[in-house]
C-alpha atoms as a PDB file:
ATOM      1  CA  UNK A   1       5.643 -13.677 -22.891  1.00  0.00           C
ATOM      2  CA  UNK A   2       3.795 -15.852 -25.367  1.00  0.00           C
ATOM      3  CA  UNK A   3       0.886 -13.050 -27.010  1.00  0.00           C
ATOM      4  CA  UNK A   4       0.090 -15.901 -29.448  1.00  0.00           C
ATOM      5  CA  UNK A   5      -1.600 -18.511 -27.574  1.00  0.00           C
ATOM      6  CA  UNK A   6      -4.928 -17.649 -24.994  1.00  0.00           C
ATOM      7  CA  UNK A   7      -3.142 -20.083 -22.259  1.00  0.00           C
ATOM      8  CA  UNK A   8       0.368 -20.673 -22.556  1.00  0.00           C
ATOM      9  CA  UNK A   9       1.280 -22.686 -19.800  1.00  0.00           C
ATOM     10  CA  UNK A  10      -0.363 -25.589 -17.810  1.00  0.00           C
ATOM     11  CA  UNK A  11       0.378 -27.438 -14.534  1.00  0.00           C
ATOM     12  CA  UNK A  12      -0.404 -27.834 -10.668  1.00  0.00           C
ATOM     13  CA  UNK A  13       0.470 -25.583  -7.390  1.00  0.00           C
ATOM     14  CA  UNK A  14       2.896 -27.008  -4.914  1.00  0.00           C
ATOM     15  CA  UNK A  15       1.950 -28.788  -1.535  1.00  0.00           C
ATOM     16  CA  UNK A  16       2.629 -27.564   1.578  1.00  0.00           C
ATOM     17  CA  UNK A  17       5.063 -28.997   4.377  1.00  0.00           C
ATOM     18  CA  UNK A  18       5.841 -27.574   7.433  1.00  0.00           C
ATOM     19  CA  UNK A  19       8.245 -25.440   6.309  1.00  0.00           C
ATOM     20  CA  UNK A  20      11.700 -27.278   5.016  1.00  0.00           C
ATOM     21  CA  UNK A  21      11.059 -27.258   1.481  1.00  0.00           C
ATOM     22  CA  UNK A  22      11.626 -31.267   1.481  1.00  0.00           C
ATOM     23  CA  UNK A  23       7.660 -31.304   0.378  1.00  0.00           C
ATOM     24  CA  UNK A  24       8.158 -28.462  -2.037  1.00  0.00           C
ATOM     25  CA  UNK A  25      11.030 -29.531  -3.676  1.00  0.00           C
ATOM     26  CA  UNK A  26       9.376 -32.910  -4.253  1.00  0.00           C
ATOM     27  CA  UNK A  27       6.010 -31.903  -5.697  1.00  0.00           C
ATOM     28  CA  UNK A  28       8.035 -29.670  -8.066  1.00  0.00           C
ATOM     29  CA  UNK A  29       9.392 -32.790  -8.862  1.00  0.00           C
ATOM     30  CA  UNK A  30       6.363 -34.919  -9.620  1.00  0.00           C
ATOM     31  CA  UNK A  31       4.960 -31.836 -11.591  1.00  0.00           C
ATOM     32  CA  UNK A  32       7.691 -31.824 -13.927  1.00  0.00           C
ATOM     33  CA  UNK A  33       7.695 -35.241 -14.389  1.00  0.00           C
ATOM     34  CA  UNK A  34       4.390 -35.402 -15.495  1.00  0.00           C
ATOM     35  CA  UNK A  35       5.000 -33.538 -17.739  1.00  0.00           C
ATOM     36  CA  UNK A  36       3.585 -30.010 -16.666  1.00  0.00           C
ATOM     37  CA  UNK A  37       4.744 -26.896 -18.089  1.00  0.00           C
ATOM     38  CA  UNK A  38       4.178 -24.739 -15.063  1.00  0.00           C
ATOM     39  CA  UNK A  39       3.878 -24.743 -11.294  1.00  0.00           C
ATOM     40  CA  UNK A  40       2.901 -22.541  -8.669  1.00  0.00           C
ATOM     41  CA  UNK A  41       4.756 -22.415  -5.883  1.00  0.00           C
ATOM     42  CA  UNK A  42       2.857 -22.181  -2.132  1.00  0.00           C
ATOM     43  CA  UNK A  43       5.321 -19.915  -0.941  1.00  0.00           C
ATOM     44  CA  UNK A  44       3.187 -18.713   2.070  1.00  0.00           C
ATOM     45  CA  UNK A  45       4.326 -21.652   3.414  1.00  0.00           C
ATOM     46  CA  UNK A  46       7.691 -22.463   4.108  1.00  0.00           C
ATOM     47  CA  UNK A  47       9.224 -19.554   6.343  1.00  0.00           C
ATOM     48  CA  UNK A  48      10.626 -17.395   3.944  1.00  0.00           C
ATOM     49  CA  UNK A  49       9.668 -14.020   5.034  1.00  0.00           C
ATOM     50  CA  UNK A  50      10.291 -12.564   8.942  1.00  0.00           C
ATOM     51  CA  UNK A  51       8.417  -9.341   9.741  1.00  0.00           C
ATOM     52  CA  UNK A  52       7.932  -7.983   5.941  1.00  0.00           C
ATOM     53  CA  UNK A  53      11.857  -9.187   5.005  1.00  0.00           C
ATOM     54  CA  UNK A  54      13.189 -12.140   3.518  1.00  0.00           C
ATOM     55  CA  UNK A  55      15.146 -14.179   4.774  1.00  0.00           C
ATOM     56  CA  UNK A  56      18.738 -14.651   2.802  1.00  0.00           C
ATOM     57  CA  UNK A  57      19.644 -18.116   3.791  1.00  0.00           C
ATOM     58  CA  UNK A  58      16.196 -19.646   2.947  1.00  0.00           C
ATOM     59  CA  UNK A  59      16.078 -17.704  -0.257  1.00  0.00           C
ATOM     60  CA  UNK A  60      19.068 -19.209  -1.528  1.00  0.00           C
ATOM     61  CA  UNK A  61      17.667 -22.475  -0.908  1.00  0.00           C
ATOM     62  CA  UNK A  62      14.620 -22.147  -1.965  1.00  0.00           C
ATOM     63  CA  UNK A  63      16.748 -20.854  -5.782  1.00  0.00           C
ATOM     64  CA  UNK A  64      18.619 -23.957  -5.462  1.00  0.00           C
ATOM     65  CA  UNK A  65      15.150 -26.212  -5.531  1.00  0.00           C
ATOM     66  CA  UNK A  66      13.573 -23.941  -8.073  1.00  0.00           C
ATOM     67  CA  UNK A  67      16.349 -23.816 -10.625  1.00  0.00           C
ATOM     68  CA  UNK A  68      15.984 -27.784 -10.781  1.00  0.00           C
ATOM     69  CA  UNK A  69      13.289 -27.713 -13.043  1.00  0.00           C
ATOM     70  CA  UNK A  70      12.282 -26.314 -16.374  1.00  0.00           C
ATOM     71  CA  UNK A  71       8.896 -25.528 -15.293  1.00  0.00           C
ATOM     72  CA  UNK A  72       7.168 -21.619 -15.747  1.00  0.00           C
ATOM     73  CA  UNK A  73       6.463 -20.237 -12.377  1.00  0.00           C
ATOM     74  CA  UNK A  74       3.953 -18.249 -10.757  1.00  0.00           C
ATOM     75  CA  UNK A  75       3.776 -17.352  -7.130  1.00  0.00           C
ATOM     76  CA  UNK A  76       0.648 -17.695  -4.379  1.00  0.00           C
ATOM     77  CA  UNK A  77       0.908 -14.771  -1.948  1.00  0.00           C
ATOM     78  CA  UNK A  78      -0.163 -15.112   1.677  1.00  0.00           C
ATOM     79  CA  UNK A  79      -3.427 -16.903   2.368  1.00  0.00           C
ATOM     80  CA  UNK A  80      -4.526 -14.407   4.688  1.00  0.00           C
ATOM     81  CA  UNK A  81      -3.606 -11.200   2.306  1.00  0.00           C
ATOM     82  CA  UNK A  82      -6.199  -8.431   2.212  1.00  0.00           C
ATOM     83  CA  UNK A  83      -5.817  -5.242   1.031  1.00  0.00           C
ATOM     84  CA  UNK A  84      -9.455  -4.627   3.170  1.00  0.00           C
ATOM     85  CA  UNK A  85      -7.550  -5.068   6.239  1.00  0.00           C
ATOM     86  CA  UNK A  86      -7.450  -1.315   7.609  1.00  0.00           C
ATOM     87  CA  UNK A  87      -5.810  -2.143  10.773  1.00  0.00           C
ATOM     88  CA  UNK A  88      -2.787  -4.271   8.845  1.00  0.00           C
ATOM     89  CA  UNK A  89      -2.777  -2.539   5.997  1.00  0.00           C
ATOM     90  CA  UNK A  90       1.094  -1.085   6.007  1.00  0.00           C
ATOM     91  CA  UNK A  91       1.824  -4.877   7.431  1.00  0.00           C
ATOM     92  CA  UNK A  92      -0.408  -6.663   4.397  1.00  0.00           C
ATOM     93  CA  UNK A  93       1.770  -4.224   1.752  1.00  0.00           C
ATOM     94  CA  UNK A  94       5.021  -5.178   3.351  1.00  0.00           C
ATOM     95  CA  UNK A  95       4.575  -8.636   3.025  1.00  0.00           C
ATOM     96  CA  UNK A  96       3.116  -8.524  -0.472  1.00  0.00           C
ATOM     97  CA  UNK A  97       6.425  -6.248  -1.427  1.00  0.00           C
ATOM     98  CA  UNK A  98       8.752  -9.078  -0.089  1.00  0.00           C
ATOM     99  CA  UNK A  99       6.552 -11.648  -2.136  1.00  0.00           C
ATOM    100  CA  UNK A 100       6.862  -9.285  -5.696  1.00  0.00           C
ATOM    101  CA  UNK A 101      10.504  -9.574  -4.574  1.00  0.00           C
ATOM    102  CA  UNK A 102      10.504 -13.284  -4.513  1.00  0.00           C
ATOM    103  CA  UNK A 103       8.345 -13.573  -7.549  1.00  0.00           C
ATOM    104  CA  UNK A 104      11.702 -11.334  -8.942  1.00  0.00           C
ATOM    105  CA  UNK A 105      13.767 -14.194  -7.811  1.00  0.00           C
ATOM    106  CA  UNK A 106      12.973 -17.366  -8.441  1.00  0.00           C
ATOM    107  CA  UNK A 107      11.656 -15.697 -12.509  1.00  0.00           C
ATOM    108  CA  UNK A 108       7.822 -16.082 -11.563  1.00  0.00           C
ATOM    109  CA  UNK A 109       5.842 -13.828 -13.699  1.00  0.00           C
ATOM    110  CA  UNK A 110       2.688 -14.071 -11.360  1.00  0.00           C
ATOM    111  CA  UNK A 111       1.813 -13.134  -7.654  1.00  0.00           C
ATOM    112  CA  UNK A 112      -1.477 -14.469  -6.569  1.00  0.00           C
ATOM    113  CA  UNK A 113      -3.311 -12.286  -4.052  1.00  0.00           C
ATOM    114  CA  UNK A 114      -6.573 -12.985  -2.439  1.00  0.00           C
ATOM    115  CA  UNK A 115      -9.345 -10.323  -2.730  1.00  0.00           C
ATOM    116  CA  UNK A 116     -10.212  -8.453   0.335  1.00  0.00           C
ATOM    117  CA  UNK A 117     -12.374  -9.691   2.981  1.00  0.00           C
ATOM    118  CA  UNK A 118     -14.470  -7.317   5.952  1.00  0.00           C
ATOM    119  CA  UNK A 119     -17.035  -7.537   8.334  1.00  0.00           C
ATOM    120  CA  UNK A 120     -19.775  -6.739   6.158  1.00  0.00           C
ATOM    121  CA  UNK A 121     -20.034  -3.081   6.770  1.00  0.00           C
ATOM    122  CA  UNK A 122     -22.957  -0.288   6.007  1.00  0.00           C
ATOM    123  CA  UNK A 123     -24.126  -0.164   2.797  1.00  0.00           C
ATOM    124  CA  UNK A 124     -22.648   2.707   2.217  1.00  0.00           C
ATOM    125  CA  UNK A 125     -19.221   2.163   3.617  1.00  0.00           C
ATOM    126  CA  UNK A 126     -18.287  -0.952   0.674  1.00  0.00           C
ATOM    127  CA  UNK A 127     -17.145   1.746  -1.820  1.00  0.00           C
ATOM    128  CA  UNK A 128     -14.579   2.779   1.130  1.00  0.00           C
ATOM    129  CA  UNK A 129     -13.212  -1.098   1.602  1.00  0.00           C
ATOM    130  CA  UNK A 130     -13.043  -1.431  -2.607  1.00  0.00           C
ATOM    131  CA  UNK A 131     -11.184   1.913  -2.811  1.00  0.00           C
ATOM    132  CA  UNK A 132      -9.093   1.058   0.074  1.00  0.00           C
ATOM    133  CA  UNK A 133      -8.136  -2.012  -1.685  1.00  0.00           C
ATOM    134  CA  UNK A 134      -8.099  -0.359  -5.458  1.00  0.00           C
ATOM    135  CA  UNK A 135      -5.545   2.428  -4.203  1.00  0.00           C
ATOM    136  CA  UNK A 136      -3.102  -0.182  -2.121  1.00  0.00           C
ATOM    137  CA  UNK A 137      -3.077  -2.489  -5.576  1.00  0.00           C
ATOM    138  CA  UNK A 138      -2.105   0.425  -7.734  1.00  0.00           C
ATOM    139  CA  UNK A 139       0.791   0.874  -5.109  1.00  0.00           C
ATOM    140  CA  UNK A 140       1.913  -2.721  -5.430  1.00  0.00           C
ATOM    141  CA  UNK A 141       1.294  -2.194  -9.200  1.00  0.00           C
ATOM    142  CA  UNK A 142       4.199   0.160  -9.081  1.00  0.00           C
ATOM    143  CA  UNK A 143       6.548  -2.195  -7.503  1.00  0.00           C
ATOM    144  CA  UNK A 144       5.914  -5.219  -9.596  1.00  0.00           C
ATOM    145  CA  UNK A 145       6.332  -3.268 -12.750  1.00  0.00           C
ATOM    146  CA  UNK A 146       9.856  -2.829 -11.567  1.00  0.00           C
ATOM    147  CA  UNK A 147       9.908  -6.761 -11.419  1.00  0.00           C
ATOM    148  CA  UNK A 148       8.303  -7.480 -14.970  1.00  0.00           C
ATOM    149  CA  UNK A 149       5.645  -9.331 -12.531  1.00  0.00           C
ATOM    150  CA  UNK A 150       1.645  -9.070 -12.415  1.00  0.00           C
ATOM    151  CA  UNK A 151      -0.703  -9.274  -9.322  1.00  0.00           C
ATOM    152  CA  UNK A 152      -3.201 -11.620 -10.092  1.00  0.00           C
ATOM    153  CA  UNK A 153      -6.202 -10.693  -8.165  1.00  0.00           C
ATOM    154  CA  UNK A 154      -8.716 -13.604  -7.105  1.00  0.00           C
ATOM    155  CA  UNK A 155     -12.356 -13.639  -6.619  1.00  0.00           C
ATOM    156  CA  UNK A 156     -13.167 -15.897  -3.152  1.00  0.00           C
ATOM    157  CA  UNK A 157     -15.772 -16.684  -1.193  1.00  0.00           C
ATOM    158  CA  UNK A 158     -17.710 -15.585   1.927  1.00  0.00           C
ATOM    159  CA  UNK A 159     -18.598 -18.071   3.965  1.00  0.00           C
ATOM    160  CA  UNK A 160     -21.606 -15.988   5.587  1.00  0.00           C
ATOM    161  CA  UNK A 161     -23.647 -12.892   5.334  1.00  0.00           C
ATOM    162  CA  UNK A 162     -21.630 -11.072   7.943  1.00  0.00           C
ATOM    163  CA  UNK A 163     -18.467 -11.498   5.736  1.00  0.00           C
ATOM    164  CA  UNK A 164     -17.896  -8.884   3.213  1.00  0.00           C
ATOM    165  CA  UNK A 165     -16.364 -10.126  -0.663  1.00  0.00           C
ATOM    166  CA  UNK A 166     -16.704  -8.815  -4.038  1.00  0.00           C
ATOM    167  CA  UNK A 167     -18.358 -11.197  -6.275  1.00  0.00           C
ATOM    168  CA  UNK A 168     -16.101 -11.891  -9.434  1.00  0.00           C
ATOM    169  CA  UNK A 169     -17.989  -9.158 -11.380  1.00  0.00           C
ATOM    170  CA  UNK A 170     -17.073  -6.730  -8.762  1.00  0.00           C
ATOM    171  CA  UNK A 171     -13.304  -8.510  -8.939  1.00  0.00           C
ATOM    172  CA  UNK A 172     -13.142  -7.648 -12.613  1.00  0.00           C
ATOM    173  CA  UNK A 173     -14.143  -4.287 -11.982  1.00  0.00           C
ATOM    174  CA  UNK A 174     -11.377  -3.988  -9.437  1.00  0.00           C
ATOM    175  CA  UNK A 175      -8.870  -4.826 -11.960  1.00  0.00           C
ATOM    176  CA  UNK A 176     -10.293  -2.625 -14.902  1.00  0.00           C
ATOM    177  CA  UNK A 177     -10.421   0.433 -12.064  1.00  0.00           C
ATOM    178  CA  UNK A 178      -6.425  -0.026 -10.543  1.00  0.00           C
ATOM    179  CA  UNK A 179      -5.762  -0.029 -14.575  1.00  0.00           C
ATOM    180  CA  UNK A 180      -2.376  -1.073 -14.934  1.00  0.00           C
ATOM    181  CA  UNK A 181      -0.544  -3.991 -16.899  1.00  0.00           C
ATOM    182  CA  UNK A 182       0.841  -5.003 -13.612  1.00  0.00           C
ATOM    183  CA  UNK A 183      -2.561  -6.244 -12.376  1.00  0.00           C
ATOM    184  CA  UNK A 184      -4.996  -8.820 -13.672  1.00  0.00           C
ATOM    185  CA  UNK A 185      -7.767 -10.972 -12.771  1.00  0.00           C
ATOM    186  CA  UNK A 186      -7.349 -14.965 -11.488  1.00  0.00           C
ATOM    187  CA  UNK A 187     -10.488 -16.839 -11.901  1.00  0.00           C
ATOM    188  CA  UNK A 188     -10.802 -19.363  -9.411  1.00  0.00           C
ATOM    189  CA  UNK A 189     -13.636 -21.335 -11.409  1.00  0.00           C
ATOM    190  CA  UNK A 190     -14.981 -23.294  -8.051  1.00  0.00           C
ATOM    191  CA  UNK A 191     -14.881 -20.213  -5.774  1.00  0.00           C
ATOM    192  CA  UNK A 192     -17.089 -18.324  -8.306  1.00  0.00           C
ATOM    193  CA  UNK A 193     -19.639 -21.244  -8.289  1.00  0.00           C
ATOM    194  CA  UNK A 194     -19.948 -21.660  -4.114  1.00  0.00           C
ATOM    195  CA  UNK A 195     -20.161 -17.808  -3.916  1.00  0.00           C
ATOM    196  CA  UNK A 196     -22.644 -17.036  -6.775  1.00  0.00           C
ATOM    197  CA  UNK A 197     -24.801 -20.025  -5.168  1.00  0.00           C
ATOM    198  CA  UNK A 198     -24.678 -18.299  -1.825  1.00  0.00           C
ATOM    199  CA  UNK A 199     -25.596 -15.511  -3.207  1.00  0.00           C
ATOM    200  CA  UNK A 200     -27.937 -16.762  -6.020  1.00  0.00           C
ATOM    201  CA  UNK A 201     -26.281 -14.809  -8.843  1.00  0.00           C
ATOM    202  CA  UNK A 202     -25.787 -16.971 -12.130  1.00  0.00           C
ATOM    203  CA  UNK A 203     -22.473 -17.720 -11.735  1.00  0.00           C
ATOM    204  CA  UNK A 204     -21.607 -18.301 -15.413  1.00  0.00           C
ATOM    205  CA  UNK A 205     -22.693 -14.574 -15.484  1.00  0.00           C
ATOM    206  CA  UNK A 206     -20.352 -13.641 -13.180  1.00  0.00           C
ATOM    207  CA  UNK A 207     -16.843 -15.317 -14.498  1.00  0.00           C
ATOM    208  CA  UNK A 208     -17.984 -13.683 -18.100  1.00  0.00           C
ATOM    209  CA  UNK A 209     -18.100 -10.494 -16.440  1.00  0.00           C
ATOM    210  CA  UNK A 210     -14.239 -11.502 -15.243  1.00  0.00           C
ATOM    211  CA  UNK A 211     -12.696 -12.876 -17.863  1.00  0.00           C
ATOM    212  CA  UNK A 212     -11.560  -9.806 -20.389  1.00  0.00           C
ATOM    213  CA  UNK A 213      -9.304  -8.918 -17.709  1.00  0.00           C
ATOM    214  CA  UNK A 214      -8.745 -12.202 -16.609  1.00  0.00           C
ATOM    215  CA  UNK A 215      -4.605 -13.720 -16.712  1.00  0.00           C
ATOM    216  CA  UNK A 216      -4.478 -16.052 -14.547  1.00  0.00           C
ATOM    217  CA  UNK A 217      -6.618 -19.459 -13.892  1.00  0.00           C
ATOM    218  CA  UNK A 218      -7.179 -21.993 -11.095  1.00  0.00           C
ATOM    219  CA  UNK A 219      -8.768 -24.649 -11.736  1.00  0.00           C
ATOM    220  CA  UNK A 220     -10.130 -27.523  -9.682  1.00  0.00           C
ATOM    221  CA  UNK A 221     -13.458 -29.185  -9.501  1.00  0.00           C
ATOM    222  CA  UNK A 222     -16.638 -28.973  -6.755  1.00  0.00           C
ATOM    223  CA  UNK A 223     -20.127 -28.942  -6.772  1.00  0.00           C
ATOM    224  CA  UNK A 224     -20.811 -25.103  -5.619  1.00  0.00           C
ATOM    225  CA  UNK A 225     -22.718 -25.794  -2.391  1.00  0.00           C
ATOM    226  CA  UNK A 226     -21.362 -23.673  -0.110  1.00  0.00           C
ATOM    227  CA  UNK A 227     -20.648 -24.336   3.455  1.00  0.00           C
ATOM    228  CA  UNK A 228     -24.157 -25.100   4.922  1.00  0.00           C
ATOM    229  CA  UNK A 229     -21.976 -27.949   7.517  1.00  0.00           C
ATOM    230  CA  UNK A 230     -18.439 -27.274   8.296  1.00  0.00           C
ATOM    231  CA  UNK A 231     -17.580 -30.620  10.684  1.00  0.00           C
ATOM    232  CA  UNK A 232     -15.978 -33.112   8.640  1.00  0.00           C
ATOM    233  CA  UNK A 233     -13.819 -36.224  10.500  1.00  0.00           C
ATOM    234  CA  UNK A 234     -12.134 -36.435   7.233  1.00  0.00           C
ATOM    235  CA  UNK A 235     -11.562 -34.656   3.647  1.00  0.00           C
ATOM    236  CA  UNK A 236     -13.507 -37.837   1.916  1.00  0.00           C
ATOM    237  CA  UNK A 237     -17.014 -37.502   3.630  1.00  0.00           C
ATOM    238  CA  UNK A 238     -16.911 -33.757   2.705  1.00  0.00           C
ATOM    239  CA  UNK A 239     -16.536 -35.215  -0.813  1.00  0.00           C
ATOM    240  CA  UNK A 240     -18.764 -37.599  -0.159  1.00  0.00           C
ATOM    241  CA  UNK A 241     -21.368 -34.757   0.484  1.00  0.00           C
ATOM    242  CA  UNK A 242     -20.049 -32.317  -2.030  1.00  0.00           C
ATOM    243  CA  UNK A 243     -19.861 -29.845  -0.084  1.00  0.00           C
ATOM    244  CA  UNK A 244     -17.464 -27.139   0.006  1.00  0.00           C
ATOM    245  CA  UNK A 245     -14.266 -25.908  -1.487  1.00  0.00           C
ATOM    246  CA  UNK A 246     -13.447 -29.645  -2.196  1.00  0.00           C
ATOM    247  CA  UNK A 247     -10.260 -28.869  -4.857  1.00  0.00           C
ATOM    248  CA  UNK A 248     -11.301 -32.396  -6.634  1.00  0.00           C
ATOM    249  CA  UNK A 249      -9.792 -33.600  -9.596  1.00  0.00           C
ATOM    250  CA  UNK A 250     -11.419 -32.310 -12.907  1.00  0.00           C
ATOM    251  CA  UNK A 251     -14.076 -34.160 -13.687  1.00  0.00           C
ATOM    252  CA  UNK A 252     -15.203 -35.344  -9.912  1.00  0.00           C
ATOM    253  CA  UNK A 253     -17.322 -31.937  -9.648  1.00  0.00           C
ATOM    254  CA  UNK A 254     -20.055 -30.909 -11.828  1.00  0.00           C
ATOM    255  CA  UNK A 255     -18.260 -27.836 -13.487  1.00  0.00           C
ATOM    256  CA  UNK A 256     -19.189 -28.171 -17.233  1.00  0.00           C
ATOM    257  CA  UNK A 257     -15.322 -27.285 -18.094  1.00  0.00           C
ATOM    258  CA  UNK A 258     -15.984 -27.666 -22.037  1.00  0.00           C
ATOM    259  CA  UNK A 259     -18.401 -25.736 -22.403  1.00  0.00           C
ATOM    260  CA  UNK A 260     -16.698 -22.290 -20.100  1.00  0.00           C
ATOM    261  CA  UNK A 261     -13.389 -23.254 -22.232  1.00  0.00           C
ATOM    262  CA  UNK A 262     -15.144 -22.993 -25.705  1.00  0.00           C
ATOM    263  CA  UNK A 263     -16.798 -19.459 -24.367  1.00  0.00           C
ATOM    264  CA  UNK A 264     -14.642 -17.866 -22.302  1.00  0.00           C
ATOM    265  CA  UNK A 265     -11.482 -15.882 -23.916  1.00  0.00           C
ATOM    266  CA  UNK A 266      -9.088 -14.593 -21.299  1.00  0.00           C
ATOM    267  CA  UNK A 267      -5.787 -12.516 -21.540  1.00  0.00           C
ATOM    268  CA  UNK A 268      -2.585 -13.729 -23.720  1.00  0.00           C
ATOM    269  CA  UNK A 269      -0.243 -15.643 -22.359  1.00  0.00           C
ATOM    270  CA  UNK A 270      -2.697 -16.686 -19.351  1.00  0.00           C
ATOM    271  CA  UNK A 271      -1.319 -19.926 -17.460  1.00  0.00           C
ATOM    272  CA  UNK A 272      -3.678 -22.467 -15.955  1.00  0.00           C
ATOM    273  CA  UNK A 273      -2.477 -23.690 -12.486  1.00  0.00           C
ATOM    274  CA  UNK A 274      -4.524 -27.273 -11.019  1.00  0.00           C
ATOM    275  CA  UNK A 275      -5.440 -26.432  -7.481  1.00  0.00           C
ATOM    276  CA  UNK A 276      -5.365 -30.336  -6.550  1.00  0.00           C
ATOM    277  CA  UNK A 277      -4.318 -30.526  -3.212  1.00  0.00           C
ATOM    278  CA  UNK A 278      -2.895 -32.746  -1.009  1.00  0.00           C
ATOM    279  CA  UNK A 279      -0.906 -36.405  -2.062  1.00  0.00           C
ATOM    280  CA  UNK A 280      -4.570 -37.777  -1.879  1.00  0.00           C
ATOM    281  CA  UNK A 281      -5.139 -36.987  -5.317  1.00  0.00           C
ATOM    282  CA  UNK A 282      -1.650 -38.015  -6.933  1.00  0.00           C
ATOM    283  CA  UNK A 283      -3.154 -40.639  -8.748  1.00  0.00           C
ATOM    284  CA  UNK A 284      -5.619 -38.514 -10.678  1.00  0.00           C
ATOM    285  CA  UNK A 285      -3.161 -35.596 -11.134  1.00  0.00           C
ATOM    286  CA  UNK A 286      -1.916 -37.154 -15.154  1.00  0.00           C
ATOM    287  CA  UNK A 287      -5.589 -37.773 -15.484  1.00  0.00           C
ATOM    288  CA  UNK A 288      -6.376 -34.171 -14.946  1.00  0.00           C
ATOM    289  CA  UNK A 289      -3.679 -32.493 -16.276  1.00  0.00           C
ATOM    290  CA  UNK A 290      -4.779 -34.704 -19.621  1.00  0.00           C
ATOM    291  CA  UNK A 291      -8.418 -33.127 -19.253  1.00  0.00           C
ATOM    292  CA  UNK A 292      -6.479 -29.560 -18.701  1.00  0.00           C
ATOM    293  CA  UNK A 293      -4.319 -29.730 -21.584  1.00  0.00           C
ATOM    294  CA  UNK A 294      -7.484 -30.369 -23.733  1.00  0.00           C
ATOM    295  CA  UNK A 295      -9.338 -27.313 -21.985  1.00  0.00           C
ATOM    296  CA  UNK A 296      -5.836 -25.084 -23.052  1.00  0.00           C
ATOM    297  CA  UNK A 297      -6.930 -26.302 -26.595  1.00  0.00           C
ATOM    298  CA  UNK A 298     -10.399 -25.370 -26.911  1.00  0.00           C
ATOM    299  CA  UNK A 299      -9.969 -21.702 -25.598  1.00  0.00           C
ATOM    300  CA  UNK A 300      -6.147 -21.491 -27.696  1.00  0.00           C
ATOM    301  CA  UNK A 301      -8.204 -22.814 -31.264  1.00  0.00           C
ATOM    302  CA  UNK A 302     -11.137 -19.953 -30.779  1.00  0.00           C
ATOM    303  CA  UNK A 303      -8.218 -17.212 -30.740  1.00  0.00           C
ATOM    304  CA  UNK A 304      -6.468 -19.725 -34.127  1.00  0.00           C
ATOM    305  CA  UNK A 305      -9.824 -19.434 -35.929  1.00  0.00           C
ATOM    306  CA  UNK A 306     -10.375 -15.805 -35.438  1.00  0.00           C
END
C-alpha cells in the first residue's frame, strides 16, 4: 500500500465479452500498453462463479490472463449486487464471498459493490433497508480482512421516484457507520451528478460529504441529466442528447474535473479506474488517461504541500 501519495494508481476497467475471456484478456492488453498502472477487471462477466462457488477450471484461466501484465488490480462485483435485497440476501452474500475470494486470487486489493437499491418504501422503513445493508457489509468486512481486500461501496442512481438509493452523503455515512478498514467509499463522479440533479441536491455538496471516506474512484464524463427518455437506436444519439449515464471520455461531459481534483482529498493509496466503455472510445482512451494522470497530480501535490 502506497500511504504517501492521495491516488496511487491510474487506469481503465475491462470490457465485457460474452464470457471467454478472449475480450478480457485483450483490453488488459491495450491498458497496459498504454501505459496504465491499473485495471479493473469486469469480472461479473465472464462465468466464473456457479451458484455462490467458483469455478476451478475458469479460475485458473482467468490467473493465467491476469498474471500477463504488471498492472494493479481491483475487482467490480456483480452489477446487480444489493445488500437491500431481503429476499436474496444469503444469495447476494454468497456471491460477494466468492468475489472477495477472487479479489484474493488474482492480488486485487479492491471489490466494487453497488449500493443497495428498493422499492421506495415508508418513510419510516429506509432506516430498516440502510441497516439491513450496514450489518451484511460489516459481515463481508470480516471476510475480506482475511483477504487484505476492501469493499468499495458506490453511490448510484435511481432512475425514478419509486426506486429507493442513498444519495452519496447517505453512502458516506454508510461507510463511516459499518466502520471497518475493510470498507470504503467509491465515488462514481457522473452517478453523483444524474442523481443529485434528480433529486435537486447540489451535487458538489454531496461527493464532499463522500470523500473523507472515499478509496476508490470512477471516473468518466456526462452531463447529469438523468433519464427523462430511455429509447435510444444507438449509444451516439444518447450522446448526442447528453443524456444519461453516457461513460464519455473526460472532457466530452461538462464535469469541471480540475476544479473537484484541486478540492477534494480522498483516502491514501486511492486508485482511479476510467469507466470508458465499449471499443467505441479506444481512440480517446491515451487522451483521457493523459487528462487522468494530470487529475492524480493536482489532488497528490495538495497532500505534497501540506
Amino acid at each position: 500500500m502506497n500511504t504517501e501519495s492521495i491516488i496511487s494508481a491510474v487506469g481503465f476497467c475491462t470490457y465485457t465479452g460474452g464470457g471467454n475471456f478472449s475480450v478480457l484478456e485483450d483490453s488488459l492488453r491495450t491498458i497496459s500498453d498504454l501505459g496504465a498502472s491499473a485495471a479493473e477487471l469486469s469480472l461479473y462477466g465472464e462465468e466464473l462463479i456457479s451458484g455462490g462457488r467458483i469455478i476451478p477450471s475458469r479460475l485458473e484461466r482467468l490467473l493465467e490472463i491476469t498474471r500477463q501484465f504488471d498492472l494493479r488490480y481491483s475487482v467490480h462485483g456483480q452489477i446487480i449486487s444489493n445488500f437491500m435485497d431481503k429476499e436474496h440476501l444469503a444469495l447476494q452474500k454468497a456471491v460477494v464471498r466468492a468475489m472477495l475470494e477472487l479479489c484474493n486470487r488474482v492480488e486485487a486489493g479492491i471489490l466494487v459493490h453497488h449500493c443497495g437499491q428498493a422499492k421506495m418504501p415508508a418513510l419510516t422503513r429506509i432506516g430498516d433497508l440502510d441497516q439491513m445493508e450496514r450489518d451484511a457489509l460489516a459481515e463481508l468486512a470480516e471476510v475480506a480482512k482475511g483477504y487484505g481486500v476492501r469493499i468499495a461501496l458506490e453511490n448510484i442512481f435511481a432512475l425514478n421516484d419509486a426506486e429507493y438509493r442513498q444519495t452519496p452523503a447517505k453512502v458516506g455515512e454508510t461507510v463511516s457507520a459499518v466502520n471497518s478498514p475493510n470498507v470504503c467509499g467509491l465515488i462514481d463522479f457522473s452517478h453523483a451528478y444524474i442523481e443529485c440533479t434528480r433529486l435537486g441536491l447540489d451535487w458538489r455538496e454531496q461527493i464532499k460529504a463522500m470523500a473523507p471516506v472515499t478509496g476508490h474512484l470512477h471516473v468518466h464524463d456526462s452531463f447529469g441529466r438523468p433519464y427523462s427518455m430511455t429509447k435510444f437506436y444507438h449509444p451516439a444519439e444518447a450522446t448526442a442528447l447528453g443524456i444519461g449515464d453516457l461513460h464519455l471520455p473526460i472532457g466530452w461531459g461538462d464535469i469541471p474535473w480540475e476544479e473537484i481534483f484541486s478540492e477534494l482529498t480522498f483516502l491514501p493509496d486511492t486508485t482511479l479506474i476510467m469507466e470508458i466503455t465499449e471499443n467505441r472510445f479506444a481512440t480517446e482512451q491515451a487522451d483521457s488517461l493523459a487528462r487522468a494522470l494530470k487529475l492524480m497530480d493536482l489532488a497528490n501535490s495538495r497532500r505534497i504541500a501540506a
